[in-house]
Protein backbone atom coordinates (compact mmCIF):
# COMPACT_ATOMS: atom_id res chain seq x y z
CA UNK A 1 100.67 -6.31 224.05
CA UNK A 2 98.36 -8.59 221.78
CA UNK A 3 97.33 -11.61 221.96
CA UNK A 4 98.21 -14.03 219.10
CA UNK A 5 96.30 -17.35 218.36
CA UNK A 6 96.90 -19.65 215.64
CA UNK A 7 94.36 -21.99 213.77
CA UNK A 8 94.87 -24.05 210.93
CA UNK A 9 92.76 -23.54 207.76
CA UNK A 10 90.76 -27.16 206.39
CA UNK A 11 90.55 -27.74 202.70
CA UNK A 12 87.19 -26.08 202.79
CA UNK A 13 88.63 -23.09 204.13
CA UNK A 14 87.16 -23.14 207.61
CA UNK A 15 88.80 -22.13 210.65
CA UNK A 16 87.96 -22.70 214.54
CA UNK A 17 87.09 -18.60 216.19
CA UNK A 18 89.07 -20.02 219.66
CA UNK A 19 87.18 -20.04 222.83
CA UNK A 20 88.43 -17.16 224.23
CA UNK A 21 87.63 -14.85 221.22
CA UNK A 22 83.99 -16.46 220.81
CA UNK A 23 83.73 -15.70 224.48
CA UNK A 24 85.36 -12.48 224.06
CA UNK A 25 83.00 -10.94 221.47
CA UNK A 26 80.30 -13.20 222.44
CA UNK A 27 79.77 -15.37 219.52
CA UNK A 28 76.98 -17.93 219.77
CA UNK A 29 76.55 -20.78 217.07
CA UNK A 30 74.11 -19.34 214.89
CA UNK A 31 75.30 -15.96 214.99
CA UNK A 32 76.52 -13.61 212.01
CA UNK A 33 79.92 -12.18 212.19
CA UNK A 34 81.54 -9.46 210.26
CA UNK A 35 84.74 -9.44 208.84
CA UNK A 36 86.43 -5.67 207.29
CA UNK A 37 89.13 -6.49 204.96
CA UNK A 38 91.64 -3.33 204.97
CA UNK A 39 94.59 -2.13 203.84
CA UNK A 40 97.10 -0.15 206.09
CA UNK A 41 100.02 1.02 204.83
CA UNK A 42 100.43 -1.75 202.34
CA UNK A 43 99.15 -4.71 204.95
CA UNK A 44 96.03 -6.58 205.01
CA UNK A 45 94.07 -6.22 208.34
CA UNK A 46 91.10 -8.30 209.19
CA UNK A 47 89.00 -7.47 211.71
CA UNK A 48 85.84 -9.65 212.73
CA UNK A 49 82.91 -8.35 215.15
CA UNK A 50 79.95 -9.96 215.88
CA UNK A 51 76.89 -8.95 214.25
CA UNK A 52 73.34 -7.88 215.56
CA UNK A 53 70.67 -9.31 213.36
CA UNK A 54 69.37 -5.73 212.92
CA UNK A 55 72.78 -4.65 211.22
CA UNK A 56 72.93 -7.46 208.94
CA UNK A 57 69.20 -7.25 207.80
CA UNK A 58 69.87 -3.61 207.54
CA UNK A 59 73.04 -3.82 205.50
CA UNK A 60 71.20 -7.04 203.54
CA UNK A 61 68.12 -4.39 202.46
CA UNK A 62 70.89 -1.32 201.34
CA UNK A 63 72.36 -3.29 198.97
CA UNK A 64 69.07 -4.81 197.90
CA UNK A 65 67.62 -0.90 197.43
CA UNK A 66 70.81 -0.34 195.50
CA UNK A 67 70.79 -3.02 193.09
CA UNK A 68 67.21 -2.17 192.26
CA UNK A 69 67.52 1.33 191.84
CA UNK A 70 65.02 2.78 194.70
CA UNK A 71 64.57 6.24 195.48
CA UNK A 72 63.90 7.42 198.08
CA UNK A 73 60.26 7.47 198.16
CA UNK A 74 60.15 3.98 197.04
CA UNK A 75 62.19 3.16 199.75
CA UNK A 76 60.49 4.99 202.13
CA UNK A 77 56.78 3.23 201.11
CA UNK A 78 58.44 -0.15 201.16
CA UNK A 79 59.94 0.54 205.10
CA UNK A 80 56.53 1.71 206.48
CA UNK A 81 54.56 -1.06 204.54
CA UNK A 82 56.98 -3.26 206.17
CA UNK A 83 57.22 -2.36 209.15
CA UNK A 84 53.17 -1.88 209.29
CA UNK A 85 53.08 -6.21 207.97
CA UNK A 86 55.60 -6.43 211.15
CA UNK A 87 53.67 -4.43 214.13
CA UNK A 88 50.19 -6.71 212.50
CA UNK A 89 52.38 -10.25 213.12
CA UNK A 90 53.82 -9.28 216.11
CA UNK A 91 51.13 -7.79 217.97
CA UNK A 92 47.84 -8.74 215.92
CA UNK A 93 45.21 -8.09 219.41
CA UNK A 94 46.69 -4.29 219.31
């Protein structure tokens, strides 16, 4: 049977994640969370997951390609030039 918890919205439109749910889907301050808005069978469903900082960036740069129109050779040049700037600051005595 699930669980129900209620939290009351402020006038900013914040609301407390309860304990057990943060420590449920491990949520850390800091961290990026997720929330799917969908529709099932004429009712709203929102979901929340937490986020790796790998899917956000990753979701962050499709949209970015897609606004600016990249094919996909420019997108491929712009990933390896990347990731080449990230392997030199990471490990720069390699």
């Amino acid at each position: 049977m699930p669980k129900t918890e209620f939290r009351n919205v402020t006038s900013k439109g914040q609301v407390t994640i309860p304990k057990k749910i943060r420590d449920l889907l491990d949520i850390d301050p800091g961290d990026k969370i997720k929330f799917e808005i969908k529709d099932i069978n004429g009712d709203t469903h929102v979901t929340i997951r937490k986020e790796s900082t790998f899917s956000y960036l990753l979701e962050e740069l499709q949209e970015e390609a897609k606004k600016q129109d990249l094919d996909k050779k420019e997108l491929d040049k712009i990933i390896e030039e990347t990731r080449e700037r990230l392997v030199e600051d990471l490990y720069p005595d390699v």
